[in-house]
Structures are given as C-alpha cells and as structure tokens.
C-alpha atoms as a PDB file:
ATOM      1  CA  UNK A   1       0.000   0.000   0.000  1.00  0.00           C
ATOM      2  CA  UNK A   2       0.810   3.699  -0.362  1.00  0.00           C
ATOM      3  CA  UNK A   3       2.303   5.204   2.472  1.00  0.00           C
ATOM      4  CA  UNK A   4       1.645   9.025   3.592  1.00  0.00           C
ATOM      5  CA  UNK A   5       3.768  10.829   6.471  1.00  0.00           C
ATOM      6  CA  UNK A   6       2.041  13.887   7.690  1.00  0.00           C
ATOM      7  CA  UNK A   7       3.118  16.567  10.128  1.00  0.00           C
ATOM      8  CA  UNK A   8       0.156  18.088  12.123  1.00  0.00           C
ATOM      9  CA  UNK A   9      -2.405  15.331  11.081  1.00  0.00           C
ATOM     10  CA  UNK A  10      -4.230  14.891  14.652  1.00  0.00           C
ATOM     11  CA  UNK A  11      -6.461  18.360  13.850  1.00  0.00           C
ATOM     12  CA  UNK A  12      -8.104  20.899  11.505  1.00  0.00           C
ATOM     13  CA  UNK A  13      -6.504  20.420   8.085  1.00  0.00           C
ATOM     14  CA  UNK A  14      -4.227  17.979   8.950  1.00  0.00           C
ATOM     15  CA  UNK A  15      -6.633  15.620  10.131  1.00  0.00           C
ATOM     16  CA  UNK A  16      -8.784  16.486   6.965  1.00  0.00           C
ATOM     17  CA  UNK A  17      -5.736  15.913   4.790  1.00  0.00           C
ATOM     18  CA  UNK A  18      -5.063  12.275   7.012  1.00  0.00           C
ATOM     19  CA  UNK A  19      -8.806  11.330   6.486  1.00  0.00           C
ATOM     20  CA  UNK A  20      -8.684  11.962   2.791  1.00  0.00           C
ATOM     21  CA  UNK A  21      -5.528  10.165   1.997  1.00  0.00           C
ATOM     22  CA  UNK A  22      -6.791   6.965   3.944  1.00  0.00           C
ATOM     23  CA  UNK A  23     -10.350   6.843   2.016  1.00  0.00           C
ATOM     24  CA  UNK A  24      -7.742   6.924  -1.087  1.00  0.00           C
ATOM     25  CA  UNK A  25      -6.213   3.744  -0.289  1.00  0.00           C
ATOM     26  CA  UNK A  26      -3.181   5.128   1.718  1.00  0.00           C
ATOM     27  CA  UNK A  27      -1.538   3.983   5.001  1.00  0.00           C
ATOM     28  CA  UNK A  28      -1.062   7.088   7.171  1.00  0.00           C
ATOM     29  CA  UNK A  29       1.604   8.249   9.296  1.00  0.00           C
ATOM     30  CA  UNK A  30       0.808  11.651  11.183  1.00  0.00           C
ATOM     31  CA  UNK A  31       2.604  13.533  13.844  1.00  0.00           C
ATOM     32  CA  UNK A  32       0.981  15.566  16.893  1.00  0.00           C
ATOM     33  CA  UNK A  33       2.590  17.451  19.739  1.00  0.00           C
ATOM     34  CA  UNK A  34       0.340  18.127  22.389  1.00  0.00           C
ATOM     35  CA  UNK A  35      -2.697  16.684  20.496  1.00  0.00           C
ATOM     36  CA  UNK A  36      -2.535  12.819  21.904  1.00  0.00           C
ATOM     37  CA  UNK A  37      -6.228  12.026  22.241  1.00  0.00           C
ATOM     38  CA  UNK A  38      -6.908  13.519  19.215  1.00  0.00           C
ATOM     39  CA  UNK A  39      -4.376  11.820  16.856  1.00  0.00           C
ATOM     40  CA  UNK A  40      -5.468   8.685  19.318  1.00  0.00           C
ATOM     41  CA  UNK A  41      -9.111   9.177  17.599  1.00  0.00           C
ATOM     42  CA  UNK A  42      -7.933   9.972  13.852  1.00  0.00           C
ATOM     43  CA  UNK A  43      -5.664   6.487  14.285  1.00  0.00           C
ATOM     44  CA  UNK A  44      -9.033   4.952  14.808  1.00  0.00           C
ATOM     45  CA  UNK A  45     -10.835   6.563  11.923  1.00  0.00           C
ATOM     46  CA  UNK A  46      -8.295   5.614   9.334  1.00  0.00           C
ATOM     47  CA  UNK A  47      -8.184   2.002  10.924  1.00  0.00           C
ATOM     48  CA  UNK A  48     -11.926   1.686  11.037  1.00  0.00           C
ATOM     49  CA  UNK A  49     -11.142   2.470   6.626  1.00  0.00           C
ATOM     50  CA  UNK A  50      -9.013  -0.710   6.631  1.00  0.00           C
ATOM     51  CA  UNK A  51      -5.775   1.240   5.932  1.00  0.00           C
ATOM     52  CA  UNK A  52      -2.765   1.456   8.842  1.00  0.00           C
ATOM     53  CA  UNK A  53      -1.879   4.119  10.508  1.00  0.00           C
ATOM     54  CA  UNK A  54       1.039   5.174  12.590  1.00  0.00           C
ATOM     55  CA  UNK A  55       1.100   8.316  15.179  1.00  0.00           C
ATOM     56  CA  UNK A  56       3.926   9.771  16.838  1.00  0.00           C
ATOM     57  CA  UNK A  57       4.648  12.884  19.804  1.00  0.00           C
ATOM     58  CA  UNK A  58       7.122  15.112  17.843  1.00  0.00           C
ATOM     59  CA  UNK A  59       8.157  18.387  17.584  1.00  0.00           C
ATOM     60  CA  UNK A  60       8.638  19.818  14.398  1.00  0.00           C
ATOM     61  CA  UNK A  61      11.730  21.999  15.911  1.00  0.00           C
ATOM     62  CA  UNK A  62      13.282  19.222  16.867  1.00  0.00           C
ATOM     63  CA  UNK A  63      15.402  17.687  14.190  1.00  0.00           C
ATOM     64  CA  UNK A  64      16.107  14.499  16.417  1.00  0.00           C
ATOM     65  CA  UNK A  65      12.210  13.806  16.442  1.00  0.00           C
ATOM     66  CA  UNK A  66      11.649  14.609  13.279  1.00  0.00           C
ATOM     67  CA  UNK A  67      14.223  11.827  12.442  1.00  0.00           C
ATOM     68  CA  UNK A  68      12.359   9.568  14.484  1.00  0.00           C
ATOM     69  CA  UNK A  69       9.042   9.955  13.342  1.00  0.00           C
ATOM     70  CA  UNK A  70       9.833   9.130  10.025  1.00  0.00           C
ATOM     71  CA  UNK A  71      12.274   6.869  10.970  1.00  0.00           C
ATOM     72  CA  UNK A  72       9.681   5.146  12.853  1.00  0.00           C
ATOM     73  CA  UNK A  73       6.855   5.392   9.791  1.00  0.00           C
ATOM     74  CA  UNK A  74       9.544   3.566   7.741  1.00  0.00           C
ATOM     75  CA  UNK A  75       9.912   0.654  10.107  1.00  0.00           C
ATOM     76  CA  UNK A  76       6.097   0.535  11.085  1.00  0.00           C
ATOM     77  CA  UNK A  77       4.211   0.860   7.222  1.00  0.00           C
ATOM     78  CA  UNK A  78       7.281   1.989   4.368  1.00  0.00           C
ATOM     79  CA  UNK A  79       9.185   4.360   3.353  1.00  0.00           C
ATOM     80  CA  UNK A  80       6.629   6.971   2.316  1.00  0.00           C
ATOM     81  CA  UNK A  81       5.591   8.004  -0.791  1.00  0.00           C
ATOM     82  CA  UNK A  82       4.351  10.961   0.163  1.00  0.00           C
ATOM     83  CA  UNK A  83       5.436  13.494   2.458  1.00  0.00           C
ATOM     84  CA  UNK A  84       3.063  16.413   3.651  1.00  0.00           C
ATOM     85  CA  UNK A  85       4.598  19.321   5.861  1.00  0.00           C
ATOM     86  CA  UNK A  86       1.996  20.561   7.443  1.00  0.00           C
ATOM     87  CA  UNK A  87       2.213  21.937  10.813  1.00  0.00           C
ATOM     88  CA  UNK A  88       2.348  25.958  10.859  1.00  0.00           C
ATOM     89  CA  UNK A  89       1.888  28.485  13.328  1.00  0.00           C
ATOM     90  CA  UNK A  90      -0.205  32.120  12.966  1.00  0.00           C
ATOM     91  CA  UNK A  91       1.524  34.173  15.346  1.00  0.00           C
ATOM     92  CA  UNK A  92      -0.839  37.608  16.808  1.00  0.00           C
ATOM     93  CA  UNK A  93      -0.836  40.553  14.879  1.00  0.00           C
ATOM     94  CA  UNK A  94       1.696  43.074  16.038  1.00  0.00           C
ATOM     95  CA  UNK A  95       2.364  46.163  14.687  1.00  0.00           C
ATOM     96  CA  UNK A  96       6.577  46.443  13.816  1.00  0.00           C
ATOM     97  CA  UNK A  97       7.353  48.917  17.021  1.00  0.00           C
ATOM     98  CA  UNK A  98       6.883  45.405  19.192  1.00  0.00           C
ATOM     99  CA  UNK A  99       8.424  42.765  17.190  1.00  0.00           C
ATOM    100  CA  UNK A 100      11.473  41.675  18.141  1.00  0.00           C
ATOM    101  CA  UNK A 101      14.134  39.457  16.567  1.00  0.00           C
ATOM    102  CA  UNK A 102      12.616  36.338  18.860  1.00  0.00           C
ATOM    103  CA  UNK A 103       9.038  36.711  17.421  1.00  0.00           C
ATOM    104  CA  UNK A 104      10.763  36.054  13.827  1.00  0.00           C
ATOM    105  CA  UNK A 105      13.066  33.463  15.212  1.00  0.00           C
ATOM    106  CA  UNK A 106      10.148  31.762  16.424  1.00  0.00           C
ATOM    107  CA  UNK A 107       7.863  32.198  13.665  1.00  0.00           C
ATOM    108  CA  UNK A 108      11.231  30.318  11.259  1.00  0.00           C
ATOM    109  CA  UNK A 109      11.585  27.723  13.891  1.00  0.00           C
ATOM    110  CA  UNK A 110       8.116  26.024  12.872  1.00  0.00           C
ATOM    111  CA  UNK A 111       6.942  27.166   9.086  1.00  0.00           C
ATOM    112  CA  UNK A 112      10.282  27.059   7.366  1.00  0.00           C
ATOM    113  CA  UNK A 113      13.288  25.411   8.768  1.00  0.00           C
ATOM    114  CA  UNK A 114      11.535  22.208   9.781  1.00  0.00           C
ATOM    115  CA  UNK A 115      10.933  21.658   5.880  1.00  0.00           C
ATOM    116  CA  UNK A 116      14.682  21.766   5.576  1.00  0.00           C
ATOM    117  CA  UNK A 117      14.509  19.184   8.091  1.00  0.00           C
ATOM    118  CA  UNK A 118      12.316  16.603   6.957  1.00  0.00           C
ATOM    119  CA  UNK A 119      14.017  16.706   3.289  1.00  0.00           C
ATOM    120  CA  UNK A 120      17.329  16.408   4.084  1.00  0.00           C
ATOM    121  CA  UNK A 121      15.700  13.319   6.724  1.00  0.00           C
ATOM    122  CA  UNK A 122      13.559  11.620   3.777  1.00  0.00           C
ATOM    123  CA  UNK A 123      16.326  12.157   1.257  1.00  0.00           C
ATOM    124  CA  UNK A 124      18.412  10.109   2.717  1.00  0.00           C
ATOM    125  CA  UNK A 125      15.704   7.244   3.270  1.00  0.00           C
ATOM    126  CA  UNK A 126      15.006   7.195  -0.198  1.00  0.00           C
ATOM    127  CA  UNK A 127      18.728   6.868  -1.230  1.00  0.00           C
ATOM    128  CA  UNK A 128      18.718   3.740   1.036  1.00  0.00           C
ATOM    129  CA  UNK A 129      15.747   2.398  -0.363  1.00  0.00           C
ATOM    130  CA  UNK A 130      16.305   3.154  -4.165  1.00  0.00           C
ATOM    131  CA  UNK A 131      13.280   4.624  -4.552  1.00  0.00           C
ATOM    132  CA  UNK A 132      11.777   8.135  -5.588  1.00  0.00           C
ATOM    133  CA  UNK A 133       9.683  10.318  -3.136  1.00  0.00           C
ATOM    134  CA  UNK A 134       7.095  13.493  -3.443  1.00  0.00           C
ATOM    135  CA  UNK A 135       7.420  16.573  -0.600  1.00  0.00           C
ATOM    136  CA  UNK A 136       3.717  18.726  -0.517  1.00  0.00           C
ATOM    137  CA  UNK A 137       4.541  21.432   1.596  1.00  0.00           C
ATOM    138  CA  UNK A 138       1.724  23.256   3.556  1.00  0.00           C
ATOM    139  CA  UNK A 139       2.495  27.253   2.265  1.00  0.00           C
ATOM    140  CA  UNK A 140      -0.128  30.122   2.992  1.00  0.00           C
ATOM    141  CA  UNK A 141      -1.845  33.186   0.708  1.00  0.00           C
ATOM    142  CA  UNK A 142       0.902  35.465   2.992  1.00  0.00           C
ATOM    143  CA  UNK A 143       4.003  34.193   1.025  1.00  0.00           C
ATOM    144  CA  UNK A 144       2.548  36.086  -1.840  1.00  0.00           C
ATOM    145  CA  UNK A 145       1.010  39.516  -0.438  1.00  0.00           C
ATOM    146  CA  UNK A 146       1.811  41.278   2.405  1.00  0.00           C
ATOM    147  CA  UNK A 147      -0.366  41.836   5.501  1.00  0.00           C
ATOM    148  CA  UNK A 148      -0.436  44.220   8.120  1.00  0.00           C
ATOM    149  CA  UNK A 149       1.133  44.066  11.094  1.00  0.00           C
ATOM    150  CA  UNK A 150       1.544  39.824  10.094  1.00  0.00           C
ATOM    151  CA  UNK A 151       5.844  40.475   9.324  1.00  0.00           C
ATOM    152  CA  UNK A 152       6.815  37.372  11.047  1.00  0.00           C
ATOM    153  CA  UNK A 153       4.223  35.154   9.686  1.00  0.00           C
ATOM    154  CA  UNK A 154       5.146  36.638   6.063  1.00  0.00           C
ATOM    155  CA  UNK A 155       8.524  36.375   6.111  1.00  0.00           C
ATOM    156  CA  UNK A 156       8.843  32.931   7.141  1.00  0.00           C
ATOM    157  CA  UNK A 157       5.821  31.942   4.051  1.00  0.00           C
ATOM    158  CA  UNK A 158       7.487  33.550   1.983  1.00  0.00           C
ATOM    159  CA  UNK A 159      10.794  32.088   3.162  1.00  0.00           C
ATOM    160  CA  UNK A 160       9.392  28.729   3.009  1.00  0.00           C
ATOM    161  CA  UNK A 161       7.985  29.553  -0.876  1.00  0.00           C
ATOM    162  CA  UNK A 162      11.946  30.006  -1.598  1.00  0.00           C
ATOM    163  CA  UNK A 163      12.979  26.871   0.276  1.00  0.00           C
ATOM    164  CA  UNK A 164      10.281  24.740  -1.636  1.00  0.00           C
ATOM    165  CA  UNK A 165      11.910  25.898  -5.015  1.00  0.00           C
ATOM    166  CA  UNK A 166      15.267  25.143  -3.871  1.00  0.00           C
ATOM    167  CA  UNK A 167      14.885  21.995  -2.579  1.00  0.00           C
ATOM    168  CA  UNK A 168      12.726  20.761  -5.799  1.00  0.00           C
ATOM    169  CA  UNK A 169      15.926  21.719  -7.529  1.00  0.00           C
ATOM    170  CA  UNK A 170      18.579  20.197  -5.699  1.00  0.00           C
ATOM    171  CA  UNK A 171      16.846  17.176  -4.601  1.00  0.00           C
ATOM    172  CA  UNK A 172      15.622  16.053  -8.106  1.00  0.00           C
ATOM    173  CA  UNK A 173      14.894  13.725  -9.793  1.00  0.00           C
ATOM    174  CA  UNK A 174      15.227  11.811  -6.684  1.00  0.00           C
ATOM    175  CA  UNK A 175      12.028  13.684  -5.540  1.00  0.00           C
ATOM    176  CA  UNK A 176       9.601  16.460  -6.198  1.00  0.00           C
ATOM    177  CA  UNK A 177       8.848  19.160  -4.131  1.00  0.00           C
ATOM    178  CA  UNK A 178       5.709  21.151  -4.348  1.00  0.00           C
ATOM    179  CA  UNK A 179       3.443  23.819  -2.364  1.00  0.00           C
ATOM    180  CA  UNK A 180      -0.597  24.232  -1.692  1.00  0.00           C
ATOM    181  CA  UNK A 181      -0.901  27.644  -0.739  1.00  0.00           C
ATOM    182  CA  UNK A 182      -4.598  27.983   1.110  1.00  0.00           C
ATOM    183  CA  UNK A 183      -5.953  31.782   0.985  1.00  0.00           C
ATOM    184  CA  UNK A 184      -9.532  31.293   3.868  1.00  0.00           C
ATOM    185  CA  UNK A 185     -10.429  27.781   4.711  1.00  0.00           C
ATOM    186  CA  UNK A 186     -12.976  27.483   6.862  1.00  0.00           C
ATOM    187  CA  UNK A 187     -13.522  24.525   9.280  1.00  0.00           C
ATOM    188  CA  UNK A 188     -16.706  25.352  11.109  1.00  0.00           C
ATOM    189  CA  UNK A 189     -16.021  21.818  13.651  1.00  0.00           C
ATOM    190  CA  UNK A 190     -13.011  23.195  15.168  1.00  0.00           C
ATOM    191  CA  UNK A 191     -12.479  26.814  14.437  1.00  0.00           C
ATOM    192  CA  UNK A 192     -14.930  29.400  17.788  1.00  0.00           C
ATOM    193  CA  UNK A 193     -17.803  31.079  16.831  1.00  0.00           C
ATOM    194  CA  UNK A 194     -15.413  34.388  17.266  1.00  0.00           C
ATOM    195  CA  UNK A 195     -12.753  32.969  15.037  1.00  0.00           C
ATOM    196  CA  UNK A 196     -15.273  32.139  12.344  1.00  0.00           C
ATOM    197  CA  UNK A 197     -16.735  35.753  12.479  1.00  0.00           C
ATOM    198  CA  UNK A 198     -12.548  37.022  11.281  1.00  0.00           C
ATOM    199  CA  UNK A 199     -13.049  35.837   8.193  1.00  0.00           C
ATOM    200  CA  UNK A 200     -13.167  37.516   5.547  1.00  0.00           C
ATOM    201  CA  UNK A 201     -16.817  38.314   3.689  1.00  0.00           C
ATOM    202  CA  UNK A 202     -17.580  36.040   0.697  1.00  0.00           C
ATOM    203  CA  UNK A 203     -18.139  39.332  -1.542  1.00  0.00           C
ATOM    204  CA  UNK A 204     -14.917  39.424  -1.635  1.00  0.00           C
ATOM    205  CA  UNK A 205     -14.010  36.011  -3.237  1.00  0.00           C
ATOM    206  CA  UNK A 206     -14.732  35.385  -6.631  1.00  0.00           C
ATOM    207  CA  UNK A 207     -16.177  31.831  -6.003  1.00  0.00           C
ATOM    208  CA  UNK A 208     -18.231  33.528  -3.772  1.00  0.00           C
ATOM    209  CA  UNK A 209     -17.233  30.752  -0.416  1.00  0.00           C
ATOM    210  CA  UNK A 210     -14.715  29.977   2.263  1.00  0.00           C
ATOM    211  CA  UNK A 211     -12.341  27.292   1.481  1.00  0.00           C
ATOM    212  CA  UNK A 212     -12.668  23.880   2.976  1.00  0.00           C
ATOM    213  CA  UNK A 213     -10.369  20.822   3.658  1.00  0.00           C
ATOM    214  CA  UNK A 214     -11.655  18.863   0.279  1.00  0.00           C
ATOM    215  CA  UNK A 215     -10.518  22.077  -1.677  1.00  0.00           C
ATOM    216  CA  UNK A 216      -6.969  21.820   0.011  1.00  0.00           C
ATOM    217  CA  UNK A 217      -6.733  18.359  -0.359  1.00  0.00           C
ATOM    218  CA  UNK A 218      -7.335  18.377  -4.223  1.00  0.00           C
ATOM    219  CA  UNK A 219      -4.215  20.278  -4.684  1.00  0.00           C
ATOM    220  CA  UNK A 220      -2.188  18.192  -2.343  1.00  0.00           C
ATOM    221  CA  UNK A 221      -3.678  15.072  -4.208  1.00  0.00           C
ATOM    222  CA  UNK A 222      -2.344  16.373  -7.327  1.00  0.00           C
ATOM    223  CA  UNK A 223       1.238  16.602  -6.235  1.00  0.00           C
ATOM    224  CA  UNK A 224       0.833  13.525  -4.551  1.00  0.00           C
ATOM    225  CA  UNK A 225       0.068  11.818  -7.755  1.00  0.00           C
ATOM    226  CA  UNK A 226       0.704  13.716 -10.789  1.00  0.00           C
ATOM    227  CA  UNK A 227       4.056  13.201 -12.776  1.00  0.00           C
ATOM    228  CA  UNK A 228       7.234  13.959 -10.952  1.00  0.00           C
ATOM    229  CA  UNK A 229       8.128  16.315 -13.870  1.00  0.00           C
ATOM    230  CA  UNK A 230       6.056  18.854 -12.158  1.00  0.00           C
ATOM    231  CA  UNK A 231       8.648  20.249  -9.634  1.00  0.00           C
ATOM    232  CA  UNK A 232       9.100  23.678  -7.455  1.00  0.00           C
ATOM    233  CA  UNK A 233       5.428  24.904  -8.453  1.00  0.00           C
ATOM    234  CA  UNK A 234       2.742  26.478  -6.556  1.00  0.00           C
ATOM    235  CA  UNK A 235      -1.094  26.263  -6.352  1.00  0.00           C
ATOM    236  CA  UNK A 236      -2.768  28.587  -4.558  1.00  0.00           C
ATOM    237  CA  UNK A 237      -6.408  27.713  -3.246  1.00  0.00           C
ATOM    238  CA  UNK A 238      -8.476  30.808  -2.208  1.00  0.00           C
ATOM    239  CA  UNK A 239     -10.892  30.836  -4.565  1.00  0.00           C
ATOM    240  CA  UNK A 240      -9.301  33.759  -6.752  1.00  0.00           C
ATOM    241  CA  UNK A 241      -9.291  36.081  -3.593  1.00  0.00           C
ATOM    242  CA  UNK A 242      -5.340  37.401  -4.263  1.00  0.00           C
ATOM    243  CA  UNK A 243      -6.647  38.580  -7.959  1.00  0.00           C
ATOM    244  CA  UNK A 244      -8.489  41.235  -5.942  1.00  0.00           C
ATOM    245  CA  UNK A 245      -5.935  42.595  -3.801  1.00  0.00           C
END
C-alpha cells in the first residue's frame, strides 16, 4: 500500500488531509505534539477504513524527532511516498514597534526550517531504499502579499515559498517538491464562533465561499500523484481572492 507521512495530522486540516488520503487507499503516518487524544481518535478513523496508521509525539523543531518519526513510519508501514509538511503556526498581529528578533526566530523555527529538516531526513531514506519520493509542503496566501502588522508570519511563508523551489531543484529527480498555498479555509467543527466571524466576507471572493479541507486536499492530491516532472510549483487555493488585492 501507499504510504503518507504527515506533520500536524491529529487536527483541523491535517486531520482532513489524514482522512482523505486513507479513504484513497493510503496507510497514514501523522505527527501531533500536544494533540494525543486527538491523533489517538484519527488512528481509529483511518483504521476503522481498513488502511494502517502510525502516530507519533514530535516536535517539528526538533530535528532528532523529526528523524524519528519518520524513521519510525519507515519501520512501522514503508518508506513513504508521500510526504506532507503541514504543521504551521499564525503568530498575533503586532504592529513592527513590538516585534522583536525572537518573534521572527520563532515564527522560522516552525513554518520554514523544519521543511529543511524533513528533506534532508527523507532524502536520505530514499537513497537507502532506491526509490523516488514526493514533498507537498503546507504554504499560505501570505508568502505572496503582504499583511499588516503579520511580518513574522510573512517572512517565514514567503521564506518557506523560496525553500520549496530550492529543494525541488537540488533534490531532483530523486524527488519532487511542491506547495498548496490555502488563501480562507474554513472549518466550522473546530475553528470558535469568534474565530469564524474574522473571516473575511464572501463578496470578496470570486467563487463567492470559504475554502474547505476537500478544496486543500485536491491540490495536495495532485502533487501527490501527478508526474514527478512537475517540480518547485505552486497552487494557490483561495478561490481567486489574491486577484483582488
């Protein structure tokens, strides 16, 4: 069976992204940090599919975990097929007076250098395994405009948006690297009512909706099984919202 290793696949999109692969046919390997009894649950759901599925505790800034966790996957179900990084944070809006060198540091330390990381990790898996590998990584709308007051969460999308095209360059044609850049996905079962009410209006899309996990996921699918000779490219799922900034 196809095997997919997931970072962040106990909740929200992760989880969705989990789900969807299994109901595909895939074995699933996901990572969670604090999340146990939630990853616990989504081990069930994609065992309950008749596919196998491996969680592990790992930090994403920690390269020896990291190494473990797909270390581990490899033992437990294969080396994977398909890699998704997914795990991100949003840090608070703070206007430039306040930020500090730590708040960008931080910001680096989860959405760009762990992708570094898990490459360098999973190239070296595939090498011993003579076989060829895909990397999806999770990239945001706010690699490609800039938001107020958001610096350290832009500069470390649009960081990662560099890395991805690097890395699909020096790591072929061993394996592809890609990036899904979602603009508004929605997730009314885990996102508060006063979270839900930030988003933006649906005027303002051209498809006239939110986003949701199965729109994500079609863009991840592709990478995850389209020809290899599509390398270092972007989609970006928002419903044509940045053609109106």
């Amino acid at each position: 069976m196809p095997v997919v290793w997931i970072s962040g696949g106990a909740r929200r999109l992760g989880k969705g992204l989990a789900l969807r692969f299994a109901e595909r046919g895939f074995d699933v390997s996901l990572t969670y940090r604090t999340s146990m009894e939630e990853a616990q649950h989504v081990q069930g759901e994609i065992q309950a599919l008749g596919r196998a599925c491996h969680i592990a505790e790992c930090d994403v800034r920690s390269e020896s975990q990291l190494r473990e966790s797909l270390d581990a996957c490899t033992r437990e179900l294969g080396v994977p097929d398909v890699i998704v990084s997914n795990v991100g944070v949003f840090p608070a809006r703070t206007p430039i007076p306040m930020v500090n060198e730590q708040d960008l540091v931080d910001a680096l330390a989860v959405n760009t250098i762990p992708l570094l990381t898990i490459s360098r990790v999973y190239h070296e898996l595939c090498s011993s395994h003579n076989t060829q590998g895909r990397i999806v990584s999770m990239g945001s709308l706010g690699a490609h405009e800039i938001w107020r007051n958001r610096i350290a969460y832009n500069v470390s999308k649009s960081a990662l948006h560099t890395m991805v095209q690097t890395l699909a360059r020096g790591l072929a044609p061993m394996i592809s690297v890609n990036s899904v850049a979602p603009g508004i996905i929605a997730q009314p079962d885990e996102i508060e009512e006063h979270e839900q009410a930030g988003l933006i209006s649906i005027e303002r899309i051209p498809m006239h909706r939110h986003g949701n996990v199965d729109d994500v996921f079609d863009a991840v699918w592709f990478f995850a099984t389209a020809t290899p000779y599509i390398t270092g490219q972007t989609v970006i799922v928002d419903g044509g919202y940045h053609l109106t900034r």
